[in-house]
Protein backbone atom coordinates (compact mmCIF):
# COMPACT_ATOMS: atom_id res chain seq x y z
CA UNK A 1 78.79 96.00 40.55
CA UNK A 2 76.74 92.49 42.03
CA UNK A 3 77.27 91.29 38.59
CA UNK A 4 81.04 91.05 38.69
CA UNK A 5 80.38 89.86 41.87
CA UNK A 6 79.13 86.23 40.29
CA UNK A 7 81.86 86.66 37.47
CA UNK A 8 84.48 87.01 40.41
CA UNK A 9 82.09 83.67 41.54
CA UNK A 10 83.07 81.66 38.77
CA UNK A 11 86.68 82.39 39.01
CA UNK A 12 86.62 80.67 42.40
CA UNK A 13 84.86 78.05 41.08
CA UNK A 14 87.67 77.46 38.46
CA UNK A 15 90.39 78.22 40.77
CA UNK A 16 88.92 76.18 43.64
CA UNK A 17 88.09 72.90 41.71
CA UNK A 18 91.71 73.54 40.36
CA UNK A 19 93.95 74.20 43.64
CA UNK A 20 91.59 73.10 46.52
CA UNK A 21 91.09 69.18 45.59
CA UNK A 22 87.77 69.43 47.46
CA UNK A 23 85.09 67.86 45.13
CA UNK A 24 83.24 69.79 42.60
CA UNK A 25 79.91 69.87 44.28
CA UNK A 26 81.68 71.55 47.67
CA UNK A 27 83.17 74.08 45.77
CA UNK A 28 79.60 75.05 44.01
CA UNK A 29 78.04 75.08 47.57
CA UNK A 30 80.68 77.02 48.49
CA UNK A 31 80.31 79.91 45.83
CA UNK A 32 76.78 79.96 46.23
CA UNK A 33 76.60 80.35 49.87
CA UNK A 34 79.77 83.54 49.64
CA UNK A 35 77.15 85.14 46.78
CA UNK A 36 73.91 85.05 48.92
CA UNK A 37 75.58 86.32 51.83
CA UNK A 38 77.39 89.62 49.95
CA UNK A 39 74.24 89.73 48.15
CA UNK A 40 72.35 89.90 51.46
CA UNK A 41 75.43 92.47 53.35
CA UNK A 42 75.24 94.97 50.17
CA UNK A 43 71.54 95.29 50.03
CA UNK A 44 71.12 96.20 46.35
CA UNK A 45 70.34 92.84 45.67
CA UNK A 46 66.32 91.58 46.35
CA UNK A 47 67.54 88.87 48.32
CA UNK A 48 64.22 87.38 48.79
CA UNK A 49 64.72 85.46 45.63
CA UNK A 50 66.43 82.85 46.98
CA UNK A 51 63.17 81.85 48.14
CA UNK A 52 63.01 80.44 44.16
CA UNK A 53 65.33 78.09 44.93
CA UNK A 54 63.05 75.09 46.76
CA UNK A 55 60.46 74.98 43.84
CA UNK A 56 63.34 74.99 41.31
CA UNK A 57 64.94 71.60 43.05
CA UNK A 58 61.65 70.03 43.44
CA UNK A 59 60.72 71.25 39.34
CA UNK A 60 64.38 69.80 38.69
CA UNK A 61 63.99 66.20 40.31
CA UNK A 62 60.48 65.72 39.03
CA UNK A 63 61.95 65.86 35.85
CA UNK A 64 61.35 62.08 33.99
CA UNK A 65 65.20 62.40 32.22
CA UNK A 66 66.69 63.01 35.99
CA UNK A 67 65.55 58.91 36.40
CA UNK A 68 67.35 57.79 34.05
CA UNK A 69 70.36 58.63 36.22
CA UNK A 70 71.09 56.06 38.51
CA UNK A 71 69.50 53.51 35.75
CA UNK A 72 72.43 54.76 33.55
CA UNK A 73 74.86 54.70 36.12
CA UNK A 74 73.55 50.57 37.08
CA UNK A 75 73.73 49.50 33.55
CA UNK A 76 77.55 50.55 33.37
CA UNK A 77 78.52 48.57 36.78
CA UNK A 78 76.88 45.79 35.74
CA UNK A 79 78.52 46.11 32.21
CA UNK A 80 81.78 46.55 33.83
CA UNK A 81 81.13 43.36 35.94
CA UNK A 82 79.60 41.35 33.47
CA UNK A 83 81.99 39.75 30.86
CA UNK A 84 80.19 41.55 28.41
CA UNK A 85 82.81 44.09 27.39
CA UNK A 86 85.05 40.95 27.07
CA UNK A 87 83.17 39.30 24.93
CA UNK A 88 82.03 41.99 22.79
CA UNK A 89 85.76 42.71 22.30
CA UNK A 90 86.72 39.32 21.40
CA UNK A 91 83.86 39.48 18.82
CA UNK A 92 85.60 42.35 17.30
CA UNK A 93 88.66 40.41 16.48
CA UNK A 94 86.76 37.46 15.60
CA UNK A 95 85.29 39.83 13.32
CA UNK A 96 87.96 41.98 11.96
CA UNK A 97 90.56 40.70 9.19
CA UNK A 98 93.73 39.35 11.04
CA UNK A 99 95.74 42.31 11.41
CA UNK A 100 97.98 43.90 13.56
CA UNK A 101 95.49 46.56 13.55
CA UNK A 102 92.46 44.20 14.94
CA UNK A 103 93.06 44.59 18.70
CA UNK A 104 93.06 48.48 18.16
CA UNK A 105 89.95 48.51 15.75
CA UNK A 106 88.06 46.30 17.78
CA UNK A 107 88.96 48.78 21.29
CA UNK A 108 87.47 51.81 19.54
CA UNK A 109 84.17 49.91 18.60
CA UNK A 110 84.08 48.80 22.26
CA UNK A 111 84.01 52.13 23.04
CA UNK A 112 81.82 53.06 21.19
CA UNK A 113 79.25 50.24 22.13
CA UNK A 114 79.90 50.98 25.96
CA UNK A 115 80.55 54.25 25.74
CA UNK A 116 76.86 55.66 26.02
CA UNK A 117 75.72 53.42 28.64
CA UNK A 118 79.09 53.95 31.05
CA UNK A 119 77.34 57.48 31.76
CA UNK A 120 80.85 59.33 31.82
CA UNK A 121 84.05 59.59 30.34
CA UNK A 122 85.74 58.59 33.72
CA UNK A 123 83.52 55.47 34.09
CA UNK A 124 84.96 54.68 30.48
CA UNK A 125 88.23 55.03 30.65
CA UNK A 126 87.91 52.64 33.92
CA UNK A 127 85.88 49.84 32.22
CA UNK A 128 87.92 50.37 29.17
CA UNK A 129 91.55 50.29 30.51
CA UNK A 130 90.41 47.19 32.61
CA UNK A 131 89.64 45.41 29.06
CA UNK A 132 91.85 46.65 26.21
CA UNK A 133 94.44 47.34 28.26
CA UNK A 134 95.99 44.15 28.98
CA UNK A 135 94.93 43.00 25.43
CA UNK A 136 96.35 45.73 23.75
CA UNK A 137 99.85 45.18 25.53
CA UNK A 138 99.75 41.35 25.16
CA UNK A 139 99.29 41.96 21.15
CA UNK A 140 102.67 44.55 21.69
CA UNK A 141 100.68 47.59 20.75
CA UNK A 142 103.14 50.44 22.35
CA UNK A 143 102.41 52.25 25.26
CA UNK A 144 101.90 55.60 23.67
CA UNK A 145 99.35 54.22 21.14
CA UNK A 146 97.64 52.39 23.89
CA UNK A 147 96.69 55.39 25.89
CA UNK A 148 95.57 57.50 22.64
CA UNK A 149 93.21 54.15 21.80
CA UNK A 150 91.61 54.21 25.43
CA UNK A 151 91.45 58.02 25.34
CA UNK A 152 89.87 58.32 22.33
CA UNK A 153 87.79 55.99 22.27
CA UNK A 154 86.45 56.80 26.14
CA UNK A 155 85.09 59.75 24.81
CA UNK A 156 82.71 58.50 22.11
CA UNK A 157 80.41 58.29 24.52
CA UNK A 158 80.24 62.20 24.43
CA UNK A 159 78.57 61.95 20.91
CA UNK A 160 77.19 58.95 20.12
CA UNK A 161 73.41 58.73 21.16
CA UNK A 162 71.66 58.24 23.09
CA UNK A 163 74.74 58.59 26.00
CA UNK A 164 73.91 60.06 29.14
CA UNK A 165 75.81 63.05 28.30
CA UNK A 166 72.99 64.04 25.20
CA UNK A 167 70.05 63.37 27.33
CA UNK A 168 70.76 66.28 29.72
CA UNK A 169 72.21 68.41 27.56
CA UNK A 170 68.85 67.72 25.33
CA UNK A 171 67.17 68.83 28.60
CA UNK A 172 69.26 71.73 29.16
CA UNK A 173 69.39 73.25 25.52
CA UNK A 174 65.51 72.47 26.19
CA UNK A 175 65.46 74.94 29.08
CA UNK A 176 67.78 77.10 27.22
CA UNK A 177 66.09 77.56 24.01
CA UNK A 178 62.33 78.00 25.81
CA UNK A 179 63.83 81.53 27.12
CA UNK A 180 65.59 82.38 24.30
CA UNK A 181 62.01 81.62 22.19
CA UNK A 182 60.19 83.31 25.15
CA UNK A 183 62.26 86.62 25.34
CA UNK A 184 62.49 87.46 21.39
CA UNK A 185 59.03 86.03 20.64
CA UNK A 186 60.42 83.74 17.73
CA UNK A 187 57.77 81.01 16.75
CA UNK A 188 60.40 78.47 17.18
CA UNK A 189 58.96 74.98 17.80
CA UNK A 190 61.55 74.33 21.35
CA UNK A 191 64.09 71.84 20.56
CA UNK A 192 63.54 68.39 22.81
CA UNK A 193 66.20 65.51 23.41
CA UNK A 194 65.47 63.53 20.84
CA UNK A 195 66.00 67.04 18.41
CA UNK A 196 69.62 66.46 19.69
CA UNK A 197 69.73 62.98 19.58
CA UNK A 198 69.14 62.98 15.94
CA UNK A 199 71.32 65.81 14.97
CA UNK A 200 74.07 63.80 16.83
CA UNK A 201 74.01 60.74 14.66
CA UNK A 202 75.48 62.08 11.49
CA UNK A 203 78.39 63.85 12.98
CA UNK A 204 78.78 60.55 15.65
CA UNK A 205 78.51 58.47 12.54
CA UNK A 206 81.25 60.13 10.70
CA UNK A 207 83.65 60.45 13.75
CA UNK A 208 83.16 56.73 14.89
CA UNK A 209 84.09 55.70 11.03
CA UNK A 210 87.43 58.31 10.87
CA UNK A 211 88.47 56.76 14.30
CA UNK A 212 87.94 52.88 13.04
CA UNK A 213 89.64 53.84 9.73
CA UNK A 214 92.57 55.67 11.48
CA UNK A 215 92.79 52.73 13.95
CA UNK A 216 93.38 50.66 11.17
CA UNK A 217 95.58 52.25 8.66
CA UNK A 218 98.62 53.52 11.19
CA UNK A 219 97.94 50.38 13.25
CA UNK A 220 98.18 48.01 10.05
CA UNK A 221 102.29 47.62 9.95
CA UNK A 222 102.49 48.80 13.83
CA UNK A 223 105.82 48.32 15.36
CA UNK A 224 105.40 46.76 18.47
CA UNK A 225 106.75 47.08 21.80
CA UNK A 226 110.12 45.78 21.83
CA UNK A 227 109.59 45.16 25.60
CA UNK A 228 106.05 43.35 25.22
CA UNK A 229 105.75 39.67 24.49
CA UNK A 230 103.40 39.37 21.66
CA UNK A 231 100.59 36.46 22.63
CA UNK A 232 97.50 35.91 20.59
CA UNK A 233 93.88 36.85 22.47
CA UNK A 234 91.73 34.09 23.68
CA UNK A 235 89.55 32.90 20.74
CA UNK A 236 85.75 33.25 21.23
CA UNK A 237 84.46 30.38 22.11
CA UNK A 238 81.19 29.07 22.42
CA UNK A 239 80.03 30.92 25.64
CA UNK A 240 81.94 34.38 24.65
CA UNK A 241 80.15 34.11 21.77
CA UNK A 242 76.86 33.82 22.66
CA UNK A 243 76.89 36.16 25.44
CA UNK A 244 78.48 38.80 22.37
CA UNK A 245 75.72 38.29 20.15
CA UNK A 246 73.42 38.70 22.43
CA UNK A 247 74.77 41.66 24.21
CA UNK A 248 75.36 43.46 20.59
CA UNK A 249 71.90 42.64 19.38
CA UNK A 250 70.63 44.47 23.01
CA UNK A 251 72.61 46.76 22.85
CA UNK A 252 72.61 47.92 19.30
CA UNK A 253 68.22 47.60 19.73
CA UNK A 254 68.67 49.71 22.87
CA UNK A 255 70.47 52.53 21.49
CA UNK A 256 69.38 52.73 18.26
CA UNK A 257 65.37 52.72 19.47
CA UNK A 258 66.02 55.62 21.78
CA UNK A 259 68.10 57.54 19.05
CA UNK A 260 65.11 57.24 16.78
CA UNK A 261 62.36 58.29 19.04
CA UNK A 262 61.00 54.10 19.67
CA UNK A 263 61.91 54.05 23.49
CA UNK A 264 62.08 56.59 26.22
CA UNK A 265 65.71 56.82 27.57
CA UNK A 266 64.32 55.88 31.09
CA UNK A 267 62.49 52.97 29.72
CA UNK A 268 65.87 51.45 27.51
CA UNK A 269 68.06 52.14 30.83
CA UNK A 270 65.34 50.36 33.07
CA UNK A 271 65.27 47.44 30.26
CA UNK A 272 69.03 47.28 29.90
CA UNK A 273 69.68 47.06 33.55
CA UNK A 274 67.17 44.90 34.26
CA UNK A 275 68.10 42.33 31.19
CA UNK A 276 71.94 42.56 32.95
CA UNK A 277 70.91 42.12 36.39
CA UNK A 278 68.70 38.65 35.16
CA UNK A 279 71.59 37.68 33.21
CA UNK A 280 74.45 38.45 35.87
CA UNK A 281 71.80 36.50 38.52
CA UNK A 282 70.94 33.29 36.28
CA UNK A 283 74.91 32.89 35.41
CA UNK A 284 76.26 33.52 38.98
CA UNK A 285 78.43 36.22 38.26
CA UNK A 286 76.55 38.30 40.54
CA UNK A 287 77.06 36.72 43.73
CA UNK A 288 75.53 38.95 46.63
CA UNK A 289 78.91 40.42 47.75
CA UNK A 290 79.67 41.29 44.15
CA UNK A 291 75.59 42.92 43.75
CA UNK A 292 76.02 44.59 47.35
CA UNK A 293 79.08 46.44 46.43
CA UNK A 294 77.89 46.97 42.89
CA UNK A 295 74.72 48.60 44.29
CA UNK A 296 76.89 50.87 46.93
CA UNK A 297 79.22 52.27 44.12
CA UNK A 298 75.84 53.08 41.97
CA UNK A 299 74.32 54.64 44.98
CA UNK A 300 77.28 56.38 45.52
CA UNK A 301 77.74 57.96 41.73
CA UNK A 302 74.37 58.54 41.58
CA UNK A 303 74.76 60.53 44.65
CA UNK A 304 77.19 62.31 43.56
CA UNK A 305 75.78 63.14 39.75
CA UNK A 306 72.59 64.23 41.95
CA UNK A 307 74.25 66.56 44.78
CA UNK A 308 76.10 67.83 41.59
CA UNK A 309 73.39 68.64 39.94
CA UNK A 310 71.23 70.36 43.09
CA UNK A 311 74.92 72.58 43.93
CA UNK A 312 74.47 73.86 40.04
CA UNK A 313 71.27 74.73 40.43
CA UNK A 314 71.92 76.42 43.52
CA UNK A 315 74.91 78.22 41.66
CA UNK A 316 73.48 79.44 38.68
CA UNK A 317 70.39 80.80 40.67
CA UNK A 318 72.61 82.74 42.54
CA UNK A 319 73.97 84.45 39.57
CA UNK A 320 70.97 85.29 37.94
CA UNK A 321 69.85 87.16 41.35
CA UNK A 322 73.43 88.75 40.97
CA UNK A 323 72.25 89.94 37.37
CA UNK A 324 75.60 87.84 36.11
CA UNK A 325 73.71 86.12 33.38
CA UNK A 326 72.64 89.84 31.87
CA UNK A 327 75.95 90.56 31.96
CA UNK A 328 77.01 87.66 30.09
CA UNK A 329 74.29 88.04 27.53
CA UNK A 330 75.25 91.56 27.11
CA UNK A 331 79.05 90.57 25.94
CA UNK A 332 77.27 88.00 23.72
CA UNK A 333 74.84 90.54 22.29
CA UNK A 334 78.14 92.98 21.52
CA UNK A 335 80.09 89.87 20.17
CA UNK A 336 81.13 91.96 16.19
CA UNK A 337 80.13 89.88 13.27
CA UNK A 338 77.06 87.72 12.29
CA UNK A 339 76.00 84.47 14.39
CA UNK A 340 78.85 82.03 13.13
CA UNK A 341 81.58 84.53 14.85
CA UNK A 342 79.37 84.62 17.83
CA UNK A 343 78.90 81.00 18.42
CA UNK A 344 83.02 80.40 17.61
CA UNK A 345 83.42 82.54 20.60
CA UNK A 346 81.07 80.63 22.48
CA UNK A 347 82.67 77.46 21.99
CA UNK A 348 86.20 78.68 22.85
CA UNK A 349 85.29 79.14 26.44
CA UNK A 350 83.04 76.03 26.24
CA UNK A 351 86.56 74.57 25.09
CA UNK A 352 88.95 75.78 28.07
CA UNK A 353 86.30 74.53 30.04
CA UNK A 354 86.06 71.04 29.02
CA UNK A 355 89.98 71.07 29.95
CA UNK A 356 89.25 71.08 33.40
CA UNK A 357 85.49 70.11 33.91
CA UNK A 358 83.59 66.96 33.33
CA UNK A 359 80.79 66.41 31.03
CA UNK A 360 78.65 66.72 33.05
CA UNK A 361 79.90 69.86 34.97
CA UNK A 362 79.40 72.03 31.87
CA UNK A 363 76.25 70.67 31.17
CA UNK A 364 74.89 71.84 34.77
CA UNK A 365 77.26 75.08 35.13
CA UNK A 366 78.21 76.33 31.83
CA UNK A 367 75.45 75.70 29.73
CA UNK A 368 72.96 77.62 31.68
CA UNK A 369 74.96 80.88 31.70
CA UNK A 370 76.20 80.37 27.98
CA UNK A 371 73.90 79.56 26.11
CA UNK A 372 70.51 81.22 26.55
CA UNK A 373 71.67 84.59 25.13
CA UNK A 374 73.35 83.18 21.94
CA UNK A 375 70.51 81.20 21.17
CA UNK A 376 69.18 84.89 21.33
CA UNK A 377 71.14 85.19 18.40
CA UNK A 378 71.33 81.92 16.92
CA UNK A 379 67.84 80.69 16.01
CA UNK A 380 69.18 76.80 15.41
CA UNK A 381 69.25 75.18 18.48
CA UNK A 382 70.02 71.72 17.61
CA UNK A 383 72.82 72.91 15.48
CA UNK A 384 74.50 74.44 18.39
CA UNK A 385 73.85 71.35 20.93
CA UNK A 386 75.96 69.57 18.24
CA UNK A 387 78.72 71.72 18.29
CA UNK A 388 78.49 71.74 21.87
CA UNK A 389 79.62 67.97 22.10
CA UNK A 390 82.16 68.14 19.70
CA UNK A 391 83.74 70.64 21.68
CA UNK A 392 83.45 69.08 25.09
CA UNK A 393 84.86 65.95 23.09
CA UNK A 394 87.57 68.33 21.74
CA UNK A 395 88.38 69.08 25.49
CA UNK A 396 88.53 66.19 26.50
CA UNK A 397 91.79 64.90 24.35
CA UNK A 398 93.73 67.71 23.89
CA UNK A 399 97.12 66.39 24.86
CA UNK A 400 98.21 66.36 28.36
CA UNK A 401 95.67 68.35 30.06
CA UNK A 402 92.38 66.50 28.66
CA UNK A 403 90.44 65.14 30.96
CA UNK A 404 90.59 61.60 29.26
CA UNK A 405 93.76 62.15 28.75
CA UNK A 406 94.61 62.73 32.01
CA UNK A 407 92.55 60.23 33.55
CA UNK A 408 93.81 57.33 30.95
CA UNK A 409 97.71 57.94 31.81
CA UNK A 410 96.82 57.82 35.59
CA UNK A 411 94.82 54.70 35.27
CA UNK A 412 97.71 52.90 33.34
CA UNK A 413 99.70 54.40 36.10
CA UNK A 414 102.33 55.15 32.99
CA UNK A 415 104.20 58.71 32.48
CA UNK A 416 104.13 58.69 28.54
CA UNK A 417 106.24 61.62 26.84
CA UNK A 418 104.03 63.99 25.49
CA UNK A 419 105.62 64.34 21.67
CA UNK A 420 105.00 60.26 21.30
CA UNK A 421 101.52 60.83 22.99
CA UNK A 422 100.76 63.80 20.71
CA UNK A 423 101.67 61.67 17.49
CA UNK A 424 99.71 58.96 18.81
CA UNK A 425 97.38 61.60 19.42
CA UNK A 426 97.07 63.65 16.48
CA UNK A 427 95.61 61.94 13.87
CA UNK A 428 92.10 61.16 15.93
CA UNK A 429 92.43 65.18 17.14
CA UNK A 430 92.66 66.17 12.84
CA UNK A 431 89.80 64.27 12.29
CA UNK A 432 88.04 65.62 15.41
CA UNK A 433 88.80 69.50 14.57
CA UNK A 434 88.32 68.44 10.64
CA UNK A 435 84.55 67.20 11.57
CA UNK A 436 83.62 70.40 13.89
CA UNK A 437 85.08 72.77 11.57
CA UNK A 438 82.88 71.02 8.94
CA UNK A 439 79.43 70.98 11.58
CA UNK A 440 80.36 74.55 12.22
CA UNK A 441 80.53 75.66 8.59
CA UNK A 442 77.69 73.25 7.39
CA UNK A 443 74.90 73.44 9.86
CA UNK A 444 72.93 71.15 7.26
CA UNK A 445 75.26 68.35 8.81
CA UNK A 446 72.89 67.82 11.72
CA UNK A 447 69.67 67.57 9.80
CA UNK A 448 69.97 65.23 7.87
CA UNK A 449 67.24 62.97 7.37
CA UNK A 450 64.82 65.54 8.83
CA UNK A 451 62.03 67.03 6.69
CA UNK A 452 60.51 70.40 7.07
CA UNK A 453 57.57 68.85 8.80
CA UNK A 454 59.91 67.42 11.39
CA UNK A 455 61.34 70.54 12.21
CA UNK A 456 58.29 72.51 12.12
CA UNK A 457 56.26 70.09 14.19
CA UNK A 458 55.37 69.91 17.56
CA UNK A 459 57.19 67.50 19.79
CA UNK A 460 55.02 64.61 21.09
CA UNK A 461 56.82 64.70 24.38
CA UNK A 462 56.65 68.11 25.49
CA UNK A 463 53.24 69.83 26.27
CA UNK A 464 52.10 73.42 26.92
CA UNK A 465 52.22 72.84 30.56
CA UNK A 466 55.80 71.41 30.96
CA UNK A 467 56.90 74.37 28.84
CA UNK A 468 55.17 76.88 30.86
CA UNK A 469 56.74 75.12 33.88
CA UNK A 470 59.81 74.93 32.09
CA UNK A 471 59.63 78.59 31.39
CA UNK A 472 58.98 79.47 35.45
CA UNK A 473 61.70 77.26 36.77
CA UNK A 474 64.34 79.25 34.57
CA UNK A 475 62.92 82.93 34.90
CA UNK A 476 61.79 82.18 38.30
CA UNK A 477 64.24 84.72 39.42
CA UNK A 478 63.81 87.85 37.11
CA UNK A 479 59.88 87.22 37.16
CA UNK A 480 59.18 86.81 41.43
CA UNK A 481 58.82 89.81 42.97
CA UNK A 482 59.61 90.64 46.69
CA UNK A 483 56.51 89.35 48.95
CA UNK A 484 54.80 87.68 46.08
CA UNK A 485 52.31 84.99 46.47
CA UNK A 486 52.95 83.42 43.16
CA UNK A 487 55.03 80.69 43.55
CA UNK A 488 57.84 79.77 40.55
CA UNK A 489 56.67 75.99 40.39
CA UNK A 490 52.89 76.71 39.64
């Protein structure tokens, strides 16, 4: 019975994010506070368990990926205060042929350059809407195919390394896969971050170039907005310029040495930031009221990425005391067919969620509950990471409801009819559903590049120890016993 109990949980989760307004992390609290406490009243359930929860926070925030948090969340203010993601868009039409298609071509590869350091699809359709949004109207690009361009492109950040998004869902799929490995006994080498970050670049890779060609070939005759006054974007002059160059050549040396295993995500956020704060100093952009408030609204995110992250914790240990996770693995276990049906399945709910939950939220909720037991099944972990994006990304712009969407239209402050957002829409979602369907069918897709060595080889990264604490901050709860002395972060 206790483990319908956390099922009935997560329904109030749902329906209280959905109905209640109150922020995410409230509503987790919430839920895990009503569990303990019929937990505690019905008596069947070893209550003392909870006492698991202190080492898991303090295992959780020693964690070296958990830093590069508020560094990720710095580096976006300071992009989105900087006239970086000015000038890297100007460079884009500088670049591009003269077109009618240029503005639209050069807003997706913004995206995609500022996408992974933003830290979340919100923070990117914010920086982005401030920048292409004016520019995109000026050049009489209509208002339907100006949200889809800002939609989809605030989303790249989802899949193209190394975003904030992959490095905890590299940690969590981490976590995930050392119980799966632990319970069946597989020899499995664990999957790490940088496992997903290079299964993520071939699928990235071929979504960012199906977005840049769609941009351009519906985009290349556009009919413009009667309404609009066509005006040509500022030039790049010499300062634009440099400050582009410059940006790309950090940015593109940034991303590119994490995604290939050269830099530490903490230690290319902590450079990053630290290159933008110098510059933003030395060219008096950043005068102190401008770095004061920047500094409060990072505190503030960060805060709030951090009290999520402690409520989800709090959550999902809660339901394992409840026994909801065996329950869950047991209708994964009876899922009929072989693992491809089983990890279809998976992603459908991963999809419904994604149309009302952030990134992040399914990383730190869903992810735990999910995907342990069909990794129990499914012996490629990295594979399934990938189609775990692409999914979330799928979520994200489904017409309407999708959380870019959504957020995009309410940012332009602009009611757009949905059958002139869905054709603006629906050639980025084919390619989208085109390139899972392919990932999901062809798991090859997301090794590429790898040898057997690779995949057979220890990671560098990740020692006995950290695995072994790994391994006691995640089965903490089915492991303690009541009264024990052994304590789940030893």
């Amino acid at each position: 019975m206790m483990p319908w109990v956390g099922l009935a949980l997560l329904l109030f989760v749902g329906f209280g994010v959905v109905l209640s307004g109150l922020p995410f992390p409230v509503v987790l609290i919430t839920a895990a506070s009503l569990g303990a406490l019929i937990g505690a009243i019905n008596g069947q359930v070893p209550i003392d368990l909870l006492g698991a929860l202190p080492g898991r926070l303090i295992n959780l925030l020693e964690n070296d990926l958990v830093q590069a948090i508020p560094l990720y969340v710095l580096m976006g203010g300071l992009i989105n205060r900087l006239p970086v993601a000015e000038a890297l868009y100007r460079l884009g039409l500088a670049l591009a042929p003269r077109s009618c298609a240029a503005p639209v071509v050069s807003g997706i590869a913004l995206g995609a350059l500022i996408g992974p350091m933003n830290g979340s699809v919100g923070a990117s359709v914010l920086a982005l809407s401030r920048v292409l949004a004016p520019r995109l109207e000026a050049s009489g690009i209509p208002l339907p195919r100006r949200a889809a361009v800002i939609a989809v492109a605030s989303t790249l950040g989802v899949v193209v390394p190394p975003s904030l998004v992959l490095i905890l869902l590299g940690d969590a799929m981490l976590a995930a896969h050392t119980i799966a490995v632990t319970s069946t006994g597989r020899d499995d080498r664990v999957i790490n971050t940088q496992d997903v970050f290079h299964g993520a670049l071939v699928p990235a890779g071929i979504y960012l170039l199906a977005c840049l060609i769609i941009a351009w070939w519906f985009n290349r005759r556009a009919t413009h907005d009667p309404g609009a006054s066509p005006a040509a974007d500022k030039g790049l002059d010499a300062q634009h310029a440099v400050v582009a160059v410059t940006a790309l050549l950090a940015i593109l040396t940034l991303l590119g040495g994490v995604a290939l295993g050269y830099f530490y995500a903490v230690e290319a956020a902590a450079m990053g930031g630290f290159a933008l704060l110098v510059a933003g100093l030395v060219s008096r952009r950043l005068t102190m009221p401008v770095l004061s408030e920047l500094l409060r609204d990072s505190l503030a995110l960060t805060g709030t990425l951090f009290f999520l992250l402690l409520a989800a914790t709090t959550l999902t240990l809660v339901l394992r005391v409840l026994g909801t996770d065996q329950l869950v693995a047991g209708w994964i276990a009876a899922i009929p067919g072989g693992a491809l049906t089983a990890v279809a399945v998976v992603l459908g709910g991963i999809w419904l969620c994604a149309l009302v939950l952030d990134a992040f939220e399914i990383i730190f909720v869903v992810v735990p509950i999910v995907i342990p037991p069909l990794l129990l099944r499914v012996d490629d972990a990295v594979w399934v990471a990938v189609l775990v994006l692409l999914v979330v990304q799928t979520g994200f712009l489904a017409p309407i409801i999708g959380y870019s969407v959504m957020m995009t239209c309410s940012v332009l402050k602009a009611s757009v009819e949905f059958l002139t957002l869905l054709r603006s829409l629906l050639p980025y979602l084919v390619a989208q559903w085109a390139l899972l369907l392919a990932v999901l069918l062809l798991p090859a897709l997301t090794h590429l590049g790898q040898t057997e060595s690779d995949r057979s080889r220890k990671p560098p990264d990740i020692n006995q120890e950290e695995l072994d604490r790994r391994i006691q901050q995640m089965l903490a709860p089915e492991q303690e016993a009541p009264g024990s002395d052994k304590t789940p972060s030893q």
